[in-house]
PDB file of N, CA and C in Angstrom:
ATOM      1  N   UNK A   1    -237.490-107.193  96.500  1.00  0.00           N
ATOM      2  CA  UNK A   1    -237.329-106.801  95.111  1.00  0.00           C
ATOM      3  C   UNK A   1    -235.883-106.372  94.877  1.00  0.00           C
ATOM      4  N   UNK A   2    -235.711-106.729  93.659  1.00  0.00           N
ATOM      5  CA  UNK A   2    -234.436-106.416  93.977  1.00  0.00           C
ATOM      6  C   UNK A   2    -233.946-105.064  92.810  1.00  0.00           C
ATOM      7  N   UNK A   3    -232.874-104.677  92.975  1.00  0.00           N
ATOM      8  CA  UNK A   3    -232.620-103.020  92.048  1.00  0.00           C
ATOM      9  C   UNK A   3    -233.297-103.252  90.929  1.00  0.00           C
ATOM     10  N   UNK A   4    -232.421-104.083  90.033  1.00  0.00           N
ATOM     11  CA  UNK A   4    -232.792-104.030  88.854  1.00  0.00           C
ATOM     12  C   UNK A   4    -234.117-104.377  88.242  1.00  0.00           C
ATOM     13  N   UNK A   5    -234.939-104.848  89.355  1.00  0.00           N
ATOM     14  CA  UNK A   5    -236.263-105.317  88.871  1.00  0.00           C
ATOM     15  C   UNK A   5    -236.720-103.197  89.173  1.00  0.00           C
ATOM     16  N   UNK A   6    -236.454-102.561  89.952  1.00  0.00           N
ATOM     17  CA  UNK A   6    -236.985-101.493  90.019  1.00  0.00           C
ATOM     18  C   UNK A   6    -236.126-100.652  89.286  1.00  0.00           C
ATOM     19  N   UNK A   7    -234.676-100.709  88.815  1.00  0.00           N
ATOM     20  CA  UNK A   7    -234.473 -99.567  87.484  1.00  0.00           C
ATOM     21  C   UNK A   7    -235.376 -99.847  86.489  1.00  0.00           C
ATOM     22  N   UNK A   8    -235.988-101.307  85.725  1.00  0.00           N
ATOM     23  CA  UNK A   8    -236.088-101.877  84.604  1.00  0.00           C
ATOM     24  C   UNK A   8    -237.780-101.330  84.829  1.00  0.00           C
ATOM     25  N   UNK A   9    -238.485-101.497  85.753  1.00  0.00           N
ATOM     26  CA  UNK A   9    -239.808-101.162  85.992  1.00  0.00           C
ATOM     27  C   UNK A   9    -239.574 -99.318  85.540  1.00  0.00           C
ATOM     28  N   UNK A  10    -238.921 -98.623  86.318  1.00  0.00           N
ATOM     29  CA  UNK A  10    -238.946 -97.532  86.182  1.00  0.00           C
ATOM     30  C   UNK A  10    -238.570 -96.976  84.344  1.00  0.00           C
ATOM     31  N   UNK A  11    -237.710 -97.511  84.008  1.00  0.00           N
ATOM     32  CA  UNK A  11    -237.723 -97.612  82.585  1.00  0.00           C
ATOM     33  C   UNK A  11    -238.545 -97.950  81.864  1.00  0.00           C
ATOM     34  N   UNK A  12    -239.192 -98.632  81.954  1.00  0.00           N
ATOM     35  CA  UNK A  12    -240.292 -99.000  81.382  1.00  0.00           C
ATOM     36  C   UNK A  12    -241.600 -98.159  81.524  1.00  0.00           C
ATOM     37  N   UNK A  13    -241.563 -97.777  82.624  1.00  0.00           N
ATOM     38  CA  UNK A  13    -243.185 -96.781  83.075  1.00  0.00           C
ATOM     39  C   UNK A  13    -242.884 -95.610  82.215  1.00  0.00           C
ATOM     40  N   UNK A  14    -241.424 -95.231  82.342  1.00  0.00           N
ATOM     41  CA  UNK A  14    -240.968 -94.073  81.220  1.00  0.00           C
ATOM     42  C   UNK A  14    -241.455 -93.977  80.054  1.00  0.00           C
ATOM     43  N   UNK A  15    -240.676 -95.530  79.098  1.00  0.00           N
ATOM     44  CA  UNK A  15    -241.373 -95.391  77.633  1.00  0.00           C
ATOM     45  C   UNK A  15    -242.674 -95.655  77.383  1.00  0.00           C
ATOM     46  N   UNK A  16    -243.157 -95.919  78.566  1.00  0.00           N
ATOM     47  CA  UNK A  16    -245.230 -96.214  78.009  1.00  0.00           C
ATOM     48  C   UNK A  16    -245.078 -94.567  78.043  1.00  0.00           C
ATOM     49  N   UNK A  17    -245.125 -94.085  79.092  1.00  0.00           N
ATOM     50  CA  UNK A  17    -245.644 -92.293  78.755  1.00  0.00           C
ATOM     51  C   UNK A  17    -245.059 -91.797  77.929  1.00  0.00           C
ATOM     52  N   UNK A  18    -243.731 -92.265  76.946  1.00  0.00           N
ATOM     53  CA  UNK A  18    -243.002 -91.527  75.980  1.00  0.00           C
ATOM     54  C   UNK A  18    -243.856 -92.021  74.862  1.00  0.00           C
ATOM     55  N   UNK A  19    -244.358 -93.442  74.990  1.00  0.00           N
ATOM     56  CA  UNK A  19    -245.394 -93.648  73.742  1.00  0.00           C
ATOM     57  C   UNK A  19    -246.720 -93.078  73.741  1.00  0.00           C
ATOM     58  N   UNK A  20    -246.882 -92.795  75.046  1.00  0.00           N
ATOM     59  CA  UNK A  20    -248.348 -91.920  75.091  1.00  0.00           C
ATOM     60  C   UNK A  20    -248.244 -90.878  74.562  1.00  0.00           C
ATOM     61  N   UNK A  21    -247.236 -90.088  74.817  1.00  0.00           N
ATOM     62  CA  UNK A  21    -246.753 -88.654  74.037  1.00  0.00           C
ATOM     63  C   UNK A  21    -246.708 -88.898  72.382  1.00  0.00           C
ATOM     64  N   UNK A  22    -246.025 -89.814  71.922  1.00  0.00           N
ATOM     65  CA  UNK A  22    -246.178 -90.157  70.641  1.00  0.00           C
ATOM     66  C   UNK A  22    -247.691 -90.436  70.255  1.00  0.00           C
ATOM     67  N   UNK A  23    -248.227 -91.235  70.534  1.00  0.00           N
ATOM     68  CA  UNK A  23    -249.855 -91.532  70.250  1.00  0.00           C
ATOM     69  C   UNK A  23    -250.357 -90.047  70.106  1.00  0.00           C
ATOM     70  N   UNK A  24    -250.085 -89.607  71.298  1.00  0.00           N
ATOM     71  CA  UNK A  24    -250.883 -87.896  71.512  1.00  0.00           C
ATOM     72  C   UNK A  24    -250.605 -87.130  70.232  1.00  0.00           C
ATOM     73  N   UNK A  25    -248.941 -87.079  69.974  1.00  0.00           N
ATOM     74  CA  UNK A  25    -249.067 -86.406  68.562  1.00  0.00           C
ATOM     75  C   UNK A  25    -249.599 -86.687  67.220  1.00  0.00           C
ATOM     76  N   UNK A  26    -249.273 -87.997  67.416  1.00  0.00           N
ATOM     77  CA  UNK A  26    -250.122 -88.568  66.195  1.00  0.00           C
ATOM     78  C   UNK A  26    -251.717 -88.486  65.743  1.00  0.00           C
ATOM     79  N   UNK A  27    -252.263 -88.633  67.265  1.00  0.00           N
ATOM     80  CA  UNK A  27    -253.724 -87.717  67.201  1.00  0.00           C
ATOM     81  C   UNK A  27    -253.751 -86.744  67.067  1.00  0.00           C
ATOM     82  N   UNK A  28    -253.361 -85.885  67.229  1.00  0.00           N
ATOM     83  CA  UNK A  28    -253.405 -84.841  67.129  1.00  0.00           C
ATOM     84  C   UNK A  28    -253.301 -84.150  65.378  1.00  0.00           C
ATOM     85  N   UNK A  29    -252.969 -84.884  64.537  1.00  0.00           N
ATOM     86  CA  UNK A  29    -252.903 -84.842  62.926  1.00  0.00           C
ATOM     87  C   UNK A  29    -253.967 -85.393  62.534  1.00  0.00           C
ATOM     88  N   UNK A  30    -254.257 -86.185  63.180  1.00  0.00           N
ATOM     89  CA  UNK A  30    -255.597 -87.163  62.254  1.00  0.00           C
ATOM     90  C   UNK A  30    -257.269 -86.188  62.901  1.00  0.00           C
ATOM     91  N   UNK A  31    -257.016 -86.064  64.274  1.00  0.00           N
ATOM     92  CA  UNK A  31    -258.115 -85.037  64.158  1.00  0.00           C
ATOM     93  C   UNK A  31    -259.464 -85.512  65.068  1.00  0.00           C
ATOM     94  N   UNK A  32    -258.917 -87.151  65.763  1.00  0.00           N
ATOM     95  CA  UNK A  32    -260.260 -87.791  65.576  1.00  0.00           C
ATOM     96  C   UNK A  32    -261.075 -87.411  66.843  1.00  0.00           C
ATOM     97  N   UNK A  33    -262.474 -87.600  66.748  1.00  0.00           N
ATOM     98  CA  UNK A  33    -262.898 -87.363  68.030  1.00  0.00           C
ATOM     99  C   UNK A  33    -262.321 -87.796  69.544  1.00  0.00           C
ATOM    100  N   UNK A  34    -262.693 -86.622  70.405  1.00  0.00           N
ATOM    101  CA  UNK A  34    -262.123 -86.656  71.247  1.00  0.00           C
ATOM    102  C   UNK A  34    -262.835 -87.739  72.455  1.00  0.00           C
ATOM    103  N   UNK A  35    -263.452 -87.610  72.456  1.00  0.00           N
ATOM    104  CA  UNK A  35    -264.596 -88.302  73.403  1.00  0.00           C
ATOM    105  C   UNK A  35    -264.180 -90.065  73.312  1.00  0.00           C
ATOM    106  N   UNK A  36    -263.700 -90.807  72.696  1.00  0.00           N
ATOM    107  CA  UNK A  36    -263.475 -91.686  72.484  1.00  0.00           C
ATOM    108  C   UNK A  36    -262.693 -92.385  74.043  1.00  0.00           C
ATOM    109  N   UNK A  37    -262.790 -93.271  74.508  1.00  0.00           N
ATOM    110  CA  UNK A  37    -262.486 -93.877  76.086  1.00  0.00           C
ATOM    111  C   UNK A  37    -260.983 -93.417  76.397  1.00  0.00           C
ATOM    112  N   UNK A  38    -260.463 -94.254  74.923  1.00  0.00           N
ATOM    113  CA  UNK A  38    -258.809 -94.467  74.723  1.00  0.00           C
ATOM    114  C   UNK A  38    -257.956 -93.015  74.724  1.00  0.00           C
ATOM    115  N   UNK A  39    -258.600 -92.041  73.986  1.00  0.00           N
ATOM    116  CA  UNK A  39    -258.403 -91.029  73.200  1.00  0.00           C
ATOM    117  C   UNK A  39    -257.950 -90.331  74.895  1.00  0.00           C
ATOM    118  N   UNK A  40    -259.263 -89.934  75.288  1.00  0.00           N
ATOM    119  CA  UNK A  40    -259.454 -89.311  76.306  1.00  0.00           C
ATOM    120  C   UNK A  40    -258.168 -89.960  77.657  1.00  0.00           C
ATOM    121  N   UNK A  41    -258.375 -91.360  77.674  1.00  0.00           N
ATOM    122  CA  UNK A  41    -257.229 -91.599  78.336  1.00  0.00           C
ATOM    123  C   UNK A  41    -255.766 -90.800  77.811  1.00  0.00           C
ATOM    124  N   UNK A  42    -255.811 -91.300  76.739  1.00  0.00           N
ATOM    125  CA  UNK A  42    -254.008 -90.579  76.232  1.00  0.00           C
ATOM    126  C   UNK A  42    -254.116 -89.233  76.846  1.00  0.00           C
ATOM    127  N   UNK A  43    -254.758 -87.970  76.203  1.00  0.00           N
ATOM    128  CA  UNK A  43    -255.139 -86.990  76.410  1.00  0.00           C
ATOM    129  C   UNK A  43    -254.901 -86.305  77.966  1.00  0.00           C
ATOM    130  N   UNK A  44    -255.561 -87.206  78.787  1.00  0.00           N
ATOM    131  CA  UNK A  44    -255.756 -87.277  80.305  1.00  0.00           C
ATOM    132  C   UNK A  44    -254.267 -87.622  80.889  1.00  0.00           C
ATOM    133  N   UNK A  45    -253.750 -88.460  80.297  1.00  0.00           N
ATOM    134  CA  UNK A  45    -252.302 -88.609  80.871  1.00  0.00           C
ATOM    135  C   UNK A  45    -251.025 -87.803  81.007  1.00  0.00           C
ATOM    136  N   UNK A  46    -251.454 -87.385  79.083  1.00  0.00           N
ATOM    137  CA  UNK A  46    -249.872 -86.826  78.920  1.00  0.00           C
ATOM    138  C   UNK A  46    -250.128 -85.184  79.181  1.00  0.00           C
ATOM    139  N   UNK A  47    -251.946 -84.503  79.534  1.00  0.00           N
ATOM    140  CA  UNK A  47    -251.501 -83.266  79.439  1.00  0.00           C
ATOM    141  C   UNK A  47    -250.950 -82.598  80.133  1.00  0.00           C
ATOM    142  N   UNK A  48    -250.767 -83.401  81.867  1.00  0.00           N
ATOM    143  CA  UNK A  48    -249.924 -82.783  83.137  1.00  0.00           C
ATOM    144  C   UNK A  48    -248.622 -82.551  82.184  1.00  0.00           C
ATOM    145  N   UNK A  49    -247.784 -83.250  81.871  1.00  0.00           N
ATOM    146  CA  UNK A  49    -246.611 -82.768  81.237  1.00  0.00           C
ATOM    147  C   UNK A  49    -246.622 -81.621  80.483  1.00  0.00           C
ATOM    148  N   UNK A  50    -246.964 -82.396  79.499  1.00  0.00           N
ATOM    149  CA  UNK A  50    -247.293 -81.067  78.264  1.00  0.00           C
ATOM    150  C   UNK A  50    -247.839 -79.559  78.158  1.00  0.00           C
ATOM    151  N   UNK A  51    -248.573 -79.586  79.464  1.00  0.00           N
ATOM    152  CA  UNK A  51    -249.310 -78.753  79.532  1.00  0.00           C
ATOM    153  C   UNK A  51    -248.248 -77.351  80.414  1.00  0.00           C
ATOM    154  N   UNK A  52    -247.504 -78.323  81.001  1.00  0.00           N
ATOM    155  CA  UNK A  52    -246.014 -77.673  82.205  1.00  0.00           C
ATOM    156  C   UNK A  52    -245.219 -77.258  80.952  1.00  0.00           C
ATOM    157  N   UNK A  53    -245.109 -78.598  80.345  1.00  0.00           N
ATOM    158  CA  UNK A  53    -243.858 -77.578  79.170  1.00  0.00           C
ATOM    159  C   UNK A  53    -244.312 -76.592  78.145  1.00  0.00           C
ATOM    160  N   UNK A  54    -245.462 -76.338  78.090  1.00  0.00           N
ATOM    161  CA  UNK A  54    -246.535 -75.283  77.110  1.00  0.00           C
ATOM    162  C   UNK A  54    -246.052 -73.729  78.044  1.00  0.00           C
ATOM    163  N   UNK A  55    -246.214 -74.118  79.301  1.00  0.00           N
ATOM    164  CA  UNK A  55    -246.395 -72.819  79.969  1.00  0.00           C
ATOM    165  C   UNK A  55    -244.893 -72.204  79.993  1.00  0.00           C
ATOM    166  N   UNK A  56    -243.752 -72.981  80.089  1.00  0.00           N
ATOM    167  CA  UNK A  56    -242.566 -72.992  80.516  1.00  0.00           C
ATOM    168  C   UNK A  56    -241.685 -72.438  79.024  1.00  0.00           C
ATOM    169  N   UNK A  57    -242.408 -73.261  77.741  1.00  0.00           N
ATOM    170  CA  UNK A  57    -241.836 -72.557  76.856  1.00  0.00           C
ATOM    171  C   UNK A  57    -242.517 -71.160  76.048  1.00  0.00           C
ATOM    172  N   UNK A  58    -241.897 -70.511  75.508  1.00  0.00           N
ATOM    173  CA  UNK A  58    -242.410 -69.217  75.216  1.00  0.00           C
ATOM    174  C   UNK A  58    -242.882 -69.180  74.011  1.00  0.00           C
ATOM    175  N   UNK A  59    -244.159 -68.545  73.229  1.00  0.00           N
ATOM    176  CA  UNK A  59    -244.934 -68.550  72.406  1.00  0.00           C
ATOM    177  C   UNK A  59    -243.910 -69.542  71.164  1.00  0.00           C
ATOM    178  N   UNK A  60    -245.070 -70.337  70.589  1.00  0.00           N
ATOM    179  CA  UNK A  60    -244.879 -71.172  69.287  1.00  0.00           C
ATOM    180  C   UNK A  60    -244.411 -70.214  68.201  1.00  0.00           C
ATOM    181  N   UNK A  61    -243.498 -71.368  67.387  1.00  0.00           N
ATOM    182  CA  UNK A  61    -243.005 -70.294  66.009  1.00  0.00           C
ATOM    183  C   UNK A  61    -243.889 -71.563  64.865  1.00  0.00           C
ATOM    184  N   UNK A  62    -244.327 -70.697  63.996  1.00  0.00           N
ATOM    185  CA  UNK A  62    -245.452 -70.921  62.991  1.00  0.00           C
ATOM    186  C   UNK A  62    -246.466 -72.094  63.529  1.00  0.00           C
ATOM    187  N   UNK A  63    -246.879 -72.088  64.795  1.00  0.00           N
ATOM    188  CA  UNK A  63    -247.684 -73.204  65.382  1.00  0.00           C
ATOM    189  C   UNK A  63    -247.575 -74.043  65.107  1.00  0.00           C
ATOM    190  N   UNK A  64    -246.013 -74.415  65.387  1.00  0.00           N
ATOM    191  CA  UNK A  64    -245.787 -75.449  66.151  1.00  0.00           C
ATOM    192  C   UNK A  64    -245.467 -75.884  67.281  1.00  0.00           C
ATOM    193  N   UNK A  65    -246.021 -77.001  67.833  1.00  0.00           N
ATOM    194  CA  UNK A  65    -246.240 -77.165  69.521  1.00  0.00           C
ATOM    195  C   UNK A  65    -245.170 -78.215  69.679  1.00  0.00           C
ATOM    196  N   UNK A  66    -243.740 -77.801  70.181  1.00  0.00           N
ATOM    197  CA  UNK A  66    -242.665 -78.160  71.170  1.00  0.00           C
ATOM    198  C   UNK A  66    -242.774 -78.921  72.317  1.00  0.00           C
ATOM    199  N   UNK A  67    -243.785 -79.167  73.042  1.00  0.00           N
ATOM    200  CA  UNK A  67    -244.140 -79.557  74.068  1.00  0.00           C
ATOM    201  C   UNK A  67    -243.755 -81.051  74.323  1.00  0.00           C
ATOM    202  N   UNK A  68    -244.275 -81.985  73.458  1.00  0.00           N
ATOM    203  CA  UNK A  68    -243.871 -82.960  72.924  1.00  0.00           C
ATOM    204  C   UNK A  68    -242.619 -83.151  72.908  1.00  0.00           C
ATOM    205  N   UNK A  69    -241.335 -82.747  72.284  1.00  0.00           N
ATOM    206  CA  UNK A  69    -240.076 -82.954  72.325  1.00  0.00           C
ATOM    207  C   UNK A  69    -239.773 -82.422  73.623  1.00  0.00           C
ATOM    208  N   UNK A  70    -239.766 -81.210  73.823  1.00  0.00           N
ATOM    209  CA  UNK A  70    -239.140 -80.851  75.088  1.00  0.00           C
ATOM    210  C   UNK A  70    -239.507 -82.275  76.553  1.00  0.00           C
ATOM    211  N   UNK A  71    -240.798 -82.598  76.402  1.00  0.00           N
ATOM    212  CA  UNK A  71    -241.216 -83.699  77.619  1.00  0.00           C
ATOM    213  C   UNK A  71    -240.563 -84.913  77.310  1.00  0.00           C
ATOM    214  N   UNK A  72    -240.520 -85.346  76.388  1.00  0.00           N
ATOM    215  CA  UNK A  72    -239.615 -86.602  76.070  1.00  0.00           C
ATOM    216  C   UNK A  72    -238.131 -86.561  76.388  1.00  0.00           C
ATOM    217  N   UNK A  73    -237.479 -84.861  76.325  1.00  0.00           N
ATOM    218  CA  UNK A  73    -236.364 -84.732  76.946  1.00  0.00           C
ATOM    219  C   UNK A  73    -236.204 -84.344  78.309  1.00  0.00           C
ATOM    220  N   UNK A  74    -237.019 -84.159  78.810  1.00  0.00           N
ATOM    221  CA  UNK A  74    -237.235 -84.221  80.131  1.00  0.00           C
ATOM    222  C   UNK A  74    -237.708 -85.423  80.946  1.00  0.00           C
ATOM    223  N   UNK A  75    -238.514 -86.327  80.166  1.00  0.00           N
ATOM    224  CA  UNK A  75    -238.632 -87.655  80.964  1.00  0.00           C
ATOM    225  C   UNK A  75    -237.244 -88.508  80.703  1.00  0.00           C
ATOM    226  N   UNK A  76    -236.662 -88.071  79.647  1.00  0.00           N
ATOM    227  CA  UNK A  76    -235.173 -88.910  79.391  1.00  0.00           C
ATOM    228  C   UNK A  76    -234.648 -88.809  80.656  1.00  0.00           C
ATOM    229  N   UNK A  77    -234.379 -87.133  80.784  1.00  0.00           N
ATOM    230  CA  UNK A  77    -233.651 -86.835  81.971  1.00  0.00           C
ATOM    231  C   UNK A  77    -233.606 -87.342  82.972  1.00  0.00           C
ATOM    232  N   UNK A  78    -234.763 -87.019  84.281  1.00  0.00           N
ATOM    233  CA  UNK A  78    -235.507 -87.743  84.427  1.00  0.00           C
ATOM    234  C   UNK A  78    -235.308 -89.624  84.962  1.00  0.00           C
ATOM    235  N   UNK A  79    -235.163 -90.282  83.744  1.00  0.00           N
ATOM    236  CA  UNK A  79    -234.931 -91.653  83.972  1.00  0.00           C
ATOM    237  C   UNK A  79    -233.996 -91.727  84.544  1.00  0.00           C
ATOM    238  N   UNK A  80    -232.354 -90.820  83.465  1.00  0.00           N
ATOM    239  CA  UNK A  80    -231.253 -90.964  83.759  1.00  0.00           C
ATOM    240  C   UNK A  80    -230.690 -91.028  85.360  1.00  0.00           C
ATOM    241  N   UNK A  81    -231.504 -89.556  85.756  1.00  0.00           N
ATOM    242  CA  UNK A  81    -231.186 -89.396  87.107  1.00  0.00           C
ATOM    243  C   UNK A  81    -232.053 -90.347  87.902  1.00  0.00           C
ATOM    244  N   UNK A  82    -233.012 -90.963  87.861  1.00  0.00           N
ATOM    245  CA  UNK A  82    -233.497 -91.732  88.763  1.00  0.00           C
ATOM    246  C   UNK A  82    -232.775 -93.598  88.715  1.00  0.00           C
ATOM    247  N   UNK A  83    -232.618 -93.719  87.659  1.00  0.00           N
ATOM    248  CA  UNK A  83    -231.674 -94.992  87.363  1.00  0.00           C
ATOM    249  C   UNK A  83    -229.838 -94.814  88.259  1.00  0.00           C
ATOM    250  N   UNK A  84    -229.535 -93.370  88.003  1.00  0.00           N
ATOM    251  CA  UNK A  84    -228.133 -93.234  88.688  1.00  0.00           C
ATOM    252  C   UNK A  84    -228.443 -93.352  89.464  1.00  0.00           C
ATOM    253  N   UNK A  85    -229.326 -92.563  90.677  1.00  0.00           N
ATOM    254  CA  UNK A  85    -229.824 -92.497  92.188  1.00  0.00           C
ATOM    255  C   UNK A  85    -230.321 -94.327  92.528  1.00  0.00           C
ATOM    256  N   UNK A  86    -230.513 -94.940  91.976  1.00  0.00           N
ATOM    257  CA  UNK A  86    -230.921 -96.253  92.368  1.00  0.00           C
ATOM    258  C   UNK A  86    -229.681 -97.364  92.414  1.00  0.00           C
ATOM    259  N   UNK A  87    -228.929 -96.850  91.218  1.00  0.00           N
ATOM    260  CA  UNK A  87    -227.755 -97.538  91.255  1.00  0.00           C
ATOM    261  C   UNK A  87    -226.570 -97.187  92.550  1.00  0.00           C
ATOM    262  N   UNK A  88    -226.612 -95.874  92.592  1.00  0.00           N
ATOM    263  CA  UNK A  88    -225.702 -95.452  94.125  1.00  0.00           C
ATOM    264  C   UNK A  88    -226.119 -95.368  95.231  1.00  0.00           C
ATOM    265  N   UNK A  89    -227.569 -95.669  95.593  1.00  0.00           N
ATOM    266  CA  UNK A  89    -228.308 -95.983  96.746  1.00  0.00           C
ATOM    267  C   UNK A  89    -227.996 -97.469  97.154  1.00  0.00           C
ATOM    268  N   UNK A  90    -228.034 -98.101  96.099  1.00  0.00           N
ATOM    269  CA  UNK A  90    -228.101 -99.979  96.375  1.00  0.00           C
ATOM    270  C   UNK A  90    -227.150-100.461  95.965  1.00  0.00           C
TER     271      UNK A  90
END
């Protein structure tokens, strides 16, 4: 395999969970049942993150939940450094 097939994979595994995070918020307005296969998948995925940056940041101002942005800037991160480390390894 060669690098760039594994920066471009790794980039990519990134923005599916950055769209899972998006989906998640977006459910999260509409309200819909939870129990649903899909639902529960999203749910199931993104709350290891979210759930780290819930604890990490300090009480919500007018309930709103940060969690969401802060993880998207942290999986940015994240990429960045794992894309540099692949590029100066190989």
């Amino acid at each position: 395999m060669s690098v760039q097939f594994i920066i471009r994979l790794v980039s990519v595994a990134i923005d599916i969970y950055i769209w899972l995070i998006v989906a998640r918020v977006i459910l999260s307005f509409i309200r819909l049942r939870t129990y649903h296969p899909i639902i529960r998948f999203i749910y199931e995925m993104t709350e290891p993150l979210l759930g780290l940056c819930r604890r990490i940041l300090p009480g919500t101002v007018m309930n709103l939940d940060f969690s969401p942005f802060i993880a998207i800037i942290i999986l940015e991160i994240v990429r960045y450094f794992l894309i540099s480390l692949l590029n100066s390894v190989f």
